[in-house]
Protein backbone atom coordinates (compact mmCIF):
# COMPACT_ATOMS: atom_id res chain seq x y z
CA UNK A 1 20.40 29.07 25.25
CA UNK A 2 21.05 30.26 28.61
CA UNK A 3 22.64 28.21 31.43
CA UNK A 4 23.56 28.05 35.06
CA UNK A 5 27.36 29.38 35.36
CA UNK A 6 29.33 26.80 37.58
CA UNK A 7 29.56 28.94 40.26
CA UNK A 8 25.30 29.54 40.64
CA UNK A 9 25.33 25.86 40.31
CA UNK A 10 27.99 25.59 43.37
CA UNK A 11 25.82 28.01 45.67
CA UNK A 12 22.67 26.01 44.76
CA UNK A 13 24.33 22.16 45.77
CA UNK A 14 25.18 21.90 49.18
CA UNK A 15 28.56 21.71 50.01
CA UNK A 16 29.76 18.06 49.69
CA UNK A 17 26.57 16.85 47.35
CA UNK A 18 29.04 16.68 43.90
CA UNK A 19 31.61 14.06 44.04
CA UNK A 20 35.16 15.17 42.59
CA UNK A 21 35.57 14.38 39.17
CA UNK A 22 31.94 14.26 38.33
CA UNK A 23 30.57 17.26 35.62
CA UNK A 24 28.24 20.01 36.78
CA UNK A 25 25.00 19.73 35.53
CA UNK A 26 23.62 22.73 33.95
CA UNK A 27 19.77 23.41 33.27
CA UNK A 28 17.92 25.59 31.02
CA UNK A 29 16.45 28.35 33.14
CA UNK A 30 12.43 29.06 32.76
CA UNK A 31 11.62 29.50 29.24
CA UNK A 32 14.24 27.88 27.28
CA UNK A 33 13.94 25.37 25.14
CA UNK A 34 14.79 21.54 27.20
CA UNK A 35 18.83 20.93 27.70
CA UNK A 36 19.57 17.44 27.21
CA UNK A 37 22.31 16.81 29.57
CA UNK A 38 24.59 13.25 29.94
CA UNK A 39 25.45 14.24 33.36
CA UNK A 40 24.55 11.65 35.88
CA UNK A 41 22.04 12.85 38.87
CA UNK A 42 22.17 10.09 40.73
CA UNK A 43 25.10 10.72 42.93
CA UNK A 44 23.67 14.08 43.96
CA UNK A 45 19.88 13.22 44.00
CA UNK A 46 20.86 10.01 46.35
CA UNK A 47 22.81 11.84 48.73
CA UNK A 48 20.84 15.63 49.09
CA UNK A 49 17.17 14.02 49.28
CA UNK A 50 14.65 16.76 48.55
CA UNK A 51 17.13 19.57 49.05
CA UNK A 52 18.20 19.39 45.99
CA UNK A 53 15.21 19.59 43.60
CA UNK A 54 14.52 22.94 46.63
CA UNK A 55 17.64 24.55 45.70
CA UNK A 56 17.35 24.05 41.58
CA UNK A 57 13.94 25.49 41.69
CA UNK A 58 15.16 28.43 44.04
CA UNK A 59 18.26 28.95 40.97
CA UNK A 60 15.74 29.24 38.30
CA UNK A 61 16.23 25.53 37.06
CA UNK A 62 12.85 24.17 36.26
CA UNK A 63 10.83 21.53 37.79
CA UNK A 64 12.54 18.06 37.74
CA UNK A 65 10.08 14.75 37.11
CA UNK A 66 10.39 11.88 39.91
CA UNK A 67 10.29 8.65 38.81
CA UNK A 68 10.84 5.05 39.93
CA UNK A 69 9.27 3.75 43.59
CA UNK A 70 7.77 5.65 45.73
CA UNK A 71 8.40 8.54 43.52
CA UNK A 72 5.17 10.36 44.33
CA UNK A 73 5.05 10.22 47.87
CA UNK A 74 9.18 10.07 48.64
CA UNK A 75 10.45 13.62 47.98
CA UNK A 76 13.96 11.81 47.89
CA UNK A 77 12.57 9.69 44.62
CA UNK A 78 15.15 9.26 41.68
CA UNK A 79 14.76 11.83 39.04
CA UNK A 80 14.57 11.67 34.91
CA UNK A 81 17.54 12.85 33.83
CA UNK A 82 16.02 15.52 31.32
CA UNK A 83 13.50 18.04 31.46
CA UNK A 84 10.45 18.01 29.32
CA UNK A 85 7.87 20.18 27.97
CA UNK A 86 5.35 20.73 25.85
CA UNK A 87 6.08 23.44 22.57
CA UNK A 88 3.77 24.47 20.42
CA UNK A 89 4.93 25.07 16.73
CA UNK A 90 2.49 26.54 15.49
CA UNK A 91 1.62 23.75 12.73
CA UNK A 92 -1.57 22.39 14.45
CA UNK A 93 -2.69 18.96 14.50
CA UNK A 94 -2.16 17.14 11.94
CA UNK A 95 -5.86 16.13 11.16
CA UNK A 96 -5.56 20.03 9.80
CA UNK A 97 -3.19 18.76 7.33
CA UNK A 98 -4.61 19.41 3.50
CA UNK A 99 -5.40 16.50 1.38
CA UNK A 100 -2.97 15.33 -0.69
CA UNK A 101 -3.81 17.02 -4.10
CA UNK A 102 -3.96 15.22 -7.22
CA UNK A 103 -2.43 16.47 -10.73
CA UNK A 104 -4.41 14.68 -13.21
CA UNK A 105 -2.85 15.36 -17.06
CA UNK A 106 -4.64 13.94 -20.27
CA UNK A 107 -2.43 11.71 -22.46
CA UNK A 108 -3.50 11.30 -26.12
CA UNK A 109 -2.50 8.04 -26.88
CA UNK A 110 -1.93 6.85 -30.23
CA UNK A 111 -2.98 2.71 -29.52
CA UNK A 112 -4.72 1.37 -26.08
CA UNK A 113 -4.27 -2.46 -26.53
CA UNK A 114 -0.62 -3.45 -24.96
CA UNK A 115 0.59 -6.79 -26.53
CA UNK A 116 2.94 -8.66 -24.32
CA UNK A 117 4.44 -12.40 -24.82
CA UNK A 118 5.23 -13.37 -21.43
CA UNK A 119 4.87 -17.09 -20.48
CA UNK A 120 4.14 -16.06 -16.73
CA UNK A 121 0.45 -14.60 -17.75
CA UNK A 122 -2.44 -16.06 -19.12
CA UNK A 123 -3.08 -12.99 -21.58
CA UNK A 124 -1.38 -11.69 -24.26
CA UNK A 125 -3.04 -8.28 -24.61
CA UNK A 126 -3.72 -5.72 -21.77
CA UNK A 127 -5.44 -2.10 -21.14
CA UNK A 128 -4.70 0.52 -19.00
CA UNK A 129 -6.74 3.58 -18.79
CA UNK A 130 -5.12 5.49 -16.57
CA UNK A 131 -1.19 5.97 -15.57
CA UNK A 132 -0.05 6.17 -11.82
CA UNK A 133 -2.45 4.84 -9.21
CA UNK A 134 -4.24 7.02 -5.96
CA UNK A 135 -4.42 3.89 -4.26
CA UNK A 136 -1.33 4.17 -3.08
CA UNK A 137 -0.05 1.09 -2.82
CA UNK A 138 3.45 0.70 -1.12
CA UNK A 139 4.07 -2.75 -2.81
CA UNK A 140 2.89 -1.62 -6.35
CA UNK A 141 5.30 -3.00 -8.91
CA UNK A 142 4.06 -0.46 -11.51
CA UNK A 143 5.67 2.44 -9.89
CA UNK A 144 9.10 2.15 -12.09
CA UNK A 145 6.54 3.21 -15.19
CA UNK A 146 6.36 6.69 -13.83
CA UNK A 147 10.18 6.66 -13.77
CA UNK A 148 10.51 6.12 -17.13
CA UNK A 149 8.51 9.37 -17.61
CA UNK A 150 10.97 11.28 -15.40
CA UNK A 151 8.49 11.37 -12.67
CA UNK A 152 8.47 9.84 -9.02
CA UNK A 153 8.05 6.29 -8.57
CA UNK A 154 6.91 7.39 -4.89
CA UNK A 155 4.40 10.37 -4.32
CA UNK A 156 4.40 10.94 -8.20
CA UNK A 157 3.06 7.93 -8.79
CA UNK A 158 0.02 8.41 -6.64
CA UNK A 159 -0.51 11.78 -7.30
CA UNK A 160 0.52 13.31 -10.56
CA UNK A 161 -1.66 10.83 -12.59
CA UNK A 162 -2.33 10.58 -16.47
CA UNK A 163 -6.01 9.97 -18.18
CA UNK A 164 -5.99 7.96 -21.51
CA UNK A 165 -8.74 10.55 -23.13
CA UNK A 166 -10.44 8.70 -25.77
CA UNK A 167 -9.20 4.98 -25.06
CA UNK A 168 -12.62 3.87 -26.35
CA UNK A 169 -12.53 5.40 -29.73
CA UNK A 170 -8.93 4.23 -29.91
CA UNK A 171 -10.46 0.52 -29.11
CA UNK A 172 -12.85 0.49 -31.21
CA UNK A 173 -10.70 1.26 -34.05
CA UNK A 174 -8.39 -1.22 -33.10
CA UNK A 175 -11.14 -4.02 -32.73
CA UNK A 176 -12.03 -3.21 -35.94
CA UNK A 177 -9.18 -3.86 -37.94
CA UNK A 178 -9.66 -6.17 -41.05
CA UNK A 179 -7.08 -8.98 -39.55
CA UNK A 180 -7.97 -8.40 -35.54
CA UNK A 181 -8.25 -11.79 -33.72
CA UNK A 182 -10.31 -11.97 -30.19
CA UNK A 183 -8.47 -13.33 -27.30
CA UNK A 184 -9.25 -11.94 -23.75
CA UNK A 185 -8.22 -8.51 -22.76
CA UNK A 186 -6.64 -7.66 -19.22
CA UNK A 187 -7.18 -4.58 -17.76
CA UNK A 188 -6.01 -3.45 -14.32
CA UNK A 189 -3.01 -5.39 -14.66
CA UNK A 190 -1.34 -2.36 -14.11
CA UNK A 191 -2.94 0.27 -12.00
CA UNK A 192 -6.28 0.17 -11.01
CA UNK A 193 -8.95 0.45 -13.57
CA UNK A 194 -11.23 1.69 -11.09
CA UNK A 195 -9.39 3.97 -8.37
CA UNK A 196 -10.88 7.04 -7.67
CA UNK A 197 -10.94 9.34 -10.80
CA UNK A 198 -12.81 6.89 -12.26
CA UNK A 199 -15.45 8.27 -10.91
CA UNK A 200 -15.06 11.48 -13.04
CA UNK A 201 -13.39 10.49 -15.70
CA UNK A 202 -15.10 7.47 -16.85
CA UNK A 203 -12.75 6.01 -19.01
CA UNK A 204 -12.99 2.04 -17.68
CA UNK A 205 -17.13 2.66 -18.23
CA UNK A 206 -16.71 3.56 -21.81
CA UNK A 207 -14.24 1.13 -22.65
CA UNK A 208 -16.17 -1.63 -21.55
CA UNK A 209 -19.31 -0.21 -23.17
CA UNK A 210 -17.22 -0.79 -26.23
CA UNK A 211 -16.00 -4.76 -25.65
CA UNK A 212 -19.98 -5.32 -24.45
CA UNK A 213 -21.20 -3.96 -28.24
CA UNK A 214 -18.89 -6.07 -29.58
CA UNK A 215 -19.02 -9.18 -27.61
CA UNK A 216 -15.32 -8.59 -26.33
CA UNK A 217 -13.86 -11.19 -23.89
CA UNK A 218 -12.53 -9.28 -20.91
CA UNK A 219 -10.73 -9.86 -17.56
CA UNK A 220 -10.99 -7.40 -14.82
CA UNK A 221 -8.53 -7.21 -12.01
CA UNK A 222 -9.48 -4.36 -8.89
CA UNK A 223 -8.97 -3.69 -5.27
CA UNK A 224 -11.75 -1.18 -5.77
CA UNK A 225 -15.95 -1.58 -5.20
CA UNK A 226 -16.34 0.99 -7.92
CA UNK A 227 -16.17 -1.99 -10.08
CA UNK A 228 -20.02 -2.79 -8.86
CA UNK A 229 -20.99 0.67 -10.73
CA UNK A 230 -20.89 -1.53 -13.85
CA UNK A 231 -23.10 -4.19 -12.64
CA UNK A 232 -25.49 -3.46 -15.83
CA UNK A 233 -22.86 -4.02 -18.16
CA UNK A 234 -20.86 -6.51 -16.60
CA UNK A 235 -24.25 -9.27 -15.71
CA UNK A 236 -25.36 -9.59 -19.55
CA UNK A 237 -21.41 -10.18 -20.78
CA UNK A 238 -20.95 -12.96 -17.83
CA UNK A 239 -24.71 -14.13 -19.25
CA UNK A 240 -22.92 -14.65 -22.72
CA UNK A 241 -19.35 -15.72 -20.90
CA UNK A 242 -17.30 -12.75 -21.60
CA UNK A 243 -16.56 -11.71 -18.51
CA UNK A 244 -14.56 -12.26 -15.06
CA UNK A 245 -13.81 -10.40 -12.38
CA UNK A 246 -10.96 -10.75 -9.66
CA UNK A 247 -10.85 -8.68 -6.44
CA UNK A 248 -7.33 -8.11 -5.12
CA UNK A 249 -7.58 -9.00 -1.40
CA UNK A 250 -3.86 -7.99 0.38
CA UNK A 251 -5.18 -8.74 3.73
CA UNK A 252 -8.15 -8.71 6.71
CA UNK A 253 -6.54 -6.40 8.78
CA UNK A 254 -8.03 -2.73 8.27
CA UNK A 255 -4.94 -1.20 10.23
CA UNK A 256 -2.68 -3.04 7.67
CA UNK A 257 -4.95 -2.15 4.75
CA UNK A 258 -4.78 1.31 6.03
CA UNK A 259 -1.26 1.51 6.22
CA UNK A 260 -0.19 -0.70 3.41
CA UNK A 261 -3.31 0.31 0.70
CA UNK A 262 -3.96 4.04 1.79
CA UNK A 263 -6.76 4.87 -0.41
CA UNK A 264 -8.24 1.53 -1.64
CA UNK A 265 -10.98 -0.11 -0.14
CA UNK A 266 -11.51 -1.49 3.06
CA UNK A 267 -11.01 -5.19 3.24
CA UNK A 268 -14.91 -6.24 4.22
CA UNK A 269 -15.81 -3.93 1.10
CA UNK A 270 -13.83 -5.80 -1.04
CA UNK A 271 -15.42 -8.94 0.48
CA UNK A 272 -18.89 -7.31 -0.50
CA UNK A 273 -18.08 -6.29 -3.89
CA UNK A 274 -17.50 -10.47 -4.31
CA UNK A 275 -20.56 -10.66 -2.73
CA UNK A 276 -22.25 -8.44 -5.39
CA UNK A 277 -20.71 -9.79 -7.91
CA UNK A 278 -21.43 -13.25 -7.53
CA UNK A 279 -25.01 -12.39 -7.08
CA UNK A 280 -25.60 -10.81 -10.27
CA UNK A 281 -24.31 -13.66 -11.97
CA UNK A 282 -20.22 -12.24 -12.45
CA UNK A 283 -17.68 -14.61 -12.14
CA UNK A 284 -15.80 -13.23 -9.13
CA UNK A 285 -11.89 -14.66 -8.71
CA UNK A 286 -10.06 -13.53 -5.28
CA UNK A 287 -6.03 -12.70 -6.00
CA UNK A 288 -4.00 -13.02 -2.67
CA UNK A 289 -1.74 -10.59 -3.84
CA UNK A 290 0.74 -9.62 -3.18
CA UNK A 291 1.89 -12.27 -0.10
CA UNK A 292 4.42 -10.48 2.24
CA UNK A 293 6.11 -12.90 3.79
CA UNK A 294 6.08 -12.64 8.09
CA UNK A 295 3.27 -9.45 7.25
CA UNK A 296 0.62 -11.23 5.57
CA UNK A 297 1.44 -14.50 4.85
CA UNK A 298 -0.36 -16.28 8.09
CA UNK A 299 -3.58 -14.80 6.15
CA UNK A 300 -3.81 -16.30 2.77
CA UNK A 301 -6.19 -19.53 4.65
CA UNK A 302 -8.49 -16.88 6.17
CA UNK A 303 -8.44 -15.26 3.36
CA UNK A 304 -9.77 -17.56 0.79
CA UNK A 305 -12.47 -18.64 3.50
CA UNK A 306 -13.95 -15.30 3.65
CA UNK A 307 -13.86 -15.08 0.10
CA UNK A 308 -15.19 -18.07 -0.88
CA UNK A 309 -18.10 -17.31 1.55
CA UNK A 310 -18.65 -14.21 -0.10
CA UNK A 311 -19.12 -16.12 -3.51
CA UNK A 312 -15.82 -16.50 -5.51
CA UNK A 313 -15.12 -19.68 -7.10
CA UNK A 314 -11.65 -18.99 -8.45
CA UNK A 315 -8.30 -18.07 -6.58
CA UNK A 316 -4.87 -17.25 -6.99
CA UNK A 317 -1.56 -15.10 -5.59
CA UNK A 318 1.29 -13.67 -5.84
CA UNK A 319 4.16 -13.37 -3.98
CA UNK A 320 5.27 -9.62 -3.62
CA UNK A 321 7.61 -8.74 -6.22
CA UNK A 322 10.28 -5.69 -5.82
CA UNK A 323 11.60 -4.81 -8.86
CA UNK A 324 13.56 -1.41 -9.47
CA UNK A 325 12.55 1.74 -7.38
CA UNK A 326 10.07 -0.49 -5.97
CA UNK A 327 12.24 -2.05 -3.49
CA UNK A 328 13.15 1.56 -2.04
CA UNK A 329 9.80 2.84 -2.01
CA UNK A 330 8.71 -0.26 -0.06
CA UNK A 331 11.77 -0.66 2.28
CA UNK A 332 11.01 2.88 3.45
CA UNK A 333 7.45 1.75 4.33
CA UNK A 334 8.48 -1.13 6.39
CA UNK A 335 10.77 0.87 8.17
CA UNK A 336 8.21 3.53 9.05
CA UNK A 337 5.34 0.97 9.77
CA UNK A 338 6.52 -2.14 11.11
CA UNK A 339 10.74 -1.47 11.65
CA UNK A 340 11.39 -4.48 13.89
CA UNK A 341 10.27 -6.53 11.10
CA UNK A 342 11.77 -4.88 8.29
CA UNK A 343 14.95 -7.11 8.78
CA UNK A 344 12.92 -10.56 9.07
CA UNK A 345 10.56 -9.59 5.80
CA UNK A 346 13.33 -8.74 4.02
CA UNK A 347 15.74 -11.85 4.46
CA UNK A 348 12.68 -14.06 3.62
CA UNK A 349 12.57 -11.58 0.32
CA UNK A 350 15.68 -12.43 -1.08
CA UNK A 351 15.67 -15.94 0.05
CA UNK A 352 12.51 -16.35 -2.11
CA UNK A 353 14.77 -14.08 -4.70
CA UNK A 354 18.37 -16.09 -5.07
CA UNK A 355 19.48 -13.52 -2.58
CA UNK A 356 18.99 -10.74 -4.40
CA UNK A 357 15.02 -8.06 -3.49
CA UNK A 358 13.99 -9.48 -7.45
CA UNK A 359 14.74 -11.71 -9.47
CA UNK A 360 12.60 -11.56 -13.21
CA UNK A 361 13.24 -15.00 -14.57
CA UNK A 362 10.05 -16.16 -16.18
CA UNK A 363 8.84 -19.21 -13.78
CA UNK A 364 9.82 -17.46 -10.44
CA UNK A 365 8.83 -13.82 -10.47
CA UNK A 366 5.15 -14.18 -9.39
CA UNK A 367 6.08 -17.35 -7.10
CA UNK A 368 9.96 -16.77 -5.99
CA UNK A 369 11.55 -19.93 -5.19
CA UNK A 370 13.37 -21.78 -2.24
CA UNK A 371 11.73 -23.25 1.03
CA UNK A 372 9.61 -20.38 2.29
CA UNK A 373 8.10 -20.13 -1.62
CA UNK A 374 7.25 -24.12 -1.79
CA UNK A 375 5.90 -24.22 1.60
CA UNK A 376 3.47 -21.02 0.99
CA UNK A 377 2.50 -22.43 -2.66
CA UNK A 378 1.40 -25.67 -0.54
CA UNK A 379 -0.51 -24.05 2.16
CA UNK A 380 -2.34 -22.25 -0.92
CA UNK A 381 -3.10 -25.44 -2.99
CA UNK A 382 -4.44 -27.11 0.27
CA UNK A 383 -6.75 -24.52 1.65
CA UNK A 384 -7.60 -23.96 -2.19
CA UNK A 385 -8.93 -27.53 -2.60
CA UNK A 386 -10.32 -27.58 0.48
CA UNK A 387 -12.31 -24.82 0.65
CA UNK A 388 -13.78 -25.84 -3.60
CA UNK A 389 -11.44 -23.00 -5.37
CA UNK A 390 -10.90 -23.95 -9.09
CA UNK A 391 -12.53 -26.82 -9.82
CA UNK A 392 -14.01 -25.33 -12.84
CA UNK A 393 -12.10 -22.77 -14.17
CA UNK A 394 -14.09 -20.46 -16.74
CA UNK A 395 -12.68 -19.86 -20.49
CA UNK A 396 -13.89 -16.64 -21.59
CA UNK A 397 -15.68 -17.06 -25.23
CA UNK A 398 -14.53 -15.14 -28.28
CA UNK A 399 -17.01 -16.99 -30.86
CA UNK A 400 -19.14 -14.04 -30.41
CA UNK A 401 -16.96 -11.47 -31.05
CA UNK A 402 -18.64 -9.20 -33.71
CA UNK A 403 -16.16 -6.91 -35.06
CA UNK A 404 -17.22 -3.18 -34.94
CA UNK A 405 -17.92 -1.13 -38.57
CA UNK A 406 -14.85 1.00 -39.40
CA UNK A 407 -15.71 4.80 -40.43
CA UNK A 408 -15.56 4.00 -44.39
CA UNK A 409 -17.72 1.16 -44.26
CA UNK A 410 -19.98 2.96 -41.93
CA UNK A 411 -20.51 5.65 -44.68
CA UNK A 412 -21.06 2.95 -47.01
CA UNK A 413 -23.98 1.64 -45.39
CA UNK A 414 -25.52 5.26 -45.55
């Protein structure tokens, strides 16, 4: 970079402008690239007036920026301290930017129904068609599951997905079994049933067509309005009780749901698809989930009123939960996003957590405990009960399950 010497700095000051002791300043001449300099200006600005700036510009020094009263009128106005300009480098904006492209691998599973015995949920079987989620989710607790695969729990996870190819033929088989017993089956516990590849794929359409043949019990937990695509299934199973559907509903904000849920649906769509829902006859549930406490929390009341407007009868949450890689994948989100309240958010975290970002003891994961927990749980149960939420909470049947033909008994019949 090239710089005024002292001595063309000397011939452009007027004698007497720099006091002794104080450091030349040296500018960039036309065409560099902006000097940041520490010197102080004000003790030669103050004293020269406009003569200055005059002899800089005459040196080659560029154009100085007056700031601060009277700026724009006084020639003798204080000065920034650093030069500015605009550089072009040659990237373009950034609405030029690709898409972020998605790696989509097929997984041949050998089972599809996930048996768990955890006290905390009200299932003990689960499906997941797909692993890794597009939606994007900075809170996701599932990320950790691409770790274990020696992927990224960050842009892995939303990008380098797997497809469970043939999870209906695997469920049908396993429904099927001589000692199978129906209970309900989860699915989008884990990632989302219904983000985007759905749409190609398919896999969530055939697997319910499979539970609707047989009279399946299943619950059905999205942040997506793909869901309504399955209206025609979903209506006749809710008709016979089999079915429930809860729409994840982080918050109202669309900036927030923007930021925070990149590629799921916009809040008043997932309002809608409750809306939708409900009118066809499907049980629709809201989840507040997860609560972020001093982000979202001072929603969960307008939350359930919109929802319960929109038609859903049952409600619950969850307060956000940070186990693993999660917390560093999240951190770095808050910091981005919202960094003078990453601090705040996270001290409420780990009060919530027995000071620690997670703490998995059955009882407190999906609830934390400590003040901030118990008052939040509170503020749920009374807007809950005031707004109607619960009241009658629907058991899925599984006296109609009719258990599909395995192959040999199939070729029996013929």
């Amino acid at each position: 970079m090239l710089r005024l010497d002292p001595q063309s700095l000397r011939d452009a000051v007027p004698a007497g402008s720099l006091k002794a002791g104080r450091p030349a300043v040296a500018y960039p001449l036309p065409g560099a690239l902006p000097l940041r300099s520490k010197a102080p200006l004000r003790d030669v600005g103050s004293h020269t007036g406009g003569r200055f700036a005059d002899k800089l510009r005459e040196a080659g020094a560029p154009d100085l920026v007056m700031k601060g009263r009277g700026a724009a009128s006084n020639e003798s106005g204080r000065f920034e301290r650093e030069a500015r300009e605009a550089v072009d480098d040659g990237w373009g904006a950034l609405e030029q930017l690709p898409a972020l492209k998605t790696e989509v691998t097929i997984e041949r599973a050998r089972s599809i129904i996930t048996r768990n015995d955890s006290p905390d949920i009200s299932f003990d079987r689960s499906i997941n068609p797909y692993r890794g989620c597009e939606h994007g989710c900075s809170y996701c607790f599932a990320r950790p599951t691409h770790a274990y695969m020696g992927l990224s729990p960050g842009l892995d996870f939303e990008s380098r997905l797997f497809v469970k190819e043939g999870a209906a033929a695997l469920l049908e088989r396993e429904l099927s079994a001589p000692g199978y017993q129906p209970k309900t089956i989860a699915i989008g516990t884990n990632t989302d049933p219904y983000q985007p590849i759905e749409k190609q794929y398919r896999v969530m359409r055939s697997v319910l067509d499979v539970l609707a043949r047989a009279n399946h019990p299943v619950g059905i937990v999205t942040k997506s309005a793909l869901v309504t695509r399955d209206i025609d299934l979903l209506a006749p199973m809710a008709a016979k009780g089999l079915v429930k559907v809860a729409l994840s509903v982080t918050t109202l904000d669309p900036v927030l749901a923007r930021r925070m849920e990149p590629r799921a649906a916009h809040p008043e769509k997932r309002l809608d698809t409750i809306r939708q829902l409900a009118e066809a006859g499907i049980p629709a549930t809201v989840m507040v989930a997860p609560v972020i406490p001093a982000l979202n929390e001072c929603e969960v009341e307008a939350i359930l009123t919109r929802a319960y407007a929109a038609g859903a009868r049952e409600a619950g949450y969850i307060m956000l939960r940070l186990p693993l890689e999660v917390e560093d994948v999240f951190g770095q989100w808050l910091l981005t996003h919202y960094p003078d309240r990453y601090r705040h958010v996270m001290t409420l975290v780990r009060a919530m957590r027995g000071g620690k970002s997670y703490d998995p003891t059955f009882g407190k994961r999906m609830t934390g405990a400590g003040p901030f927990a118990w008052m939040l749980g509170r503020r749920f149960e009374i807007a809950a009960n005031r707004l109607g939420f619960n009241r009658n909470r629907l058991k899925l049947q599984t006296g109609l399950f009719e258990r599909p033909a395995r192959e040999g008994e199939q070729l029996k019949l013929l």
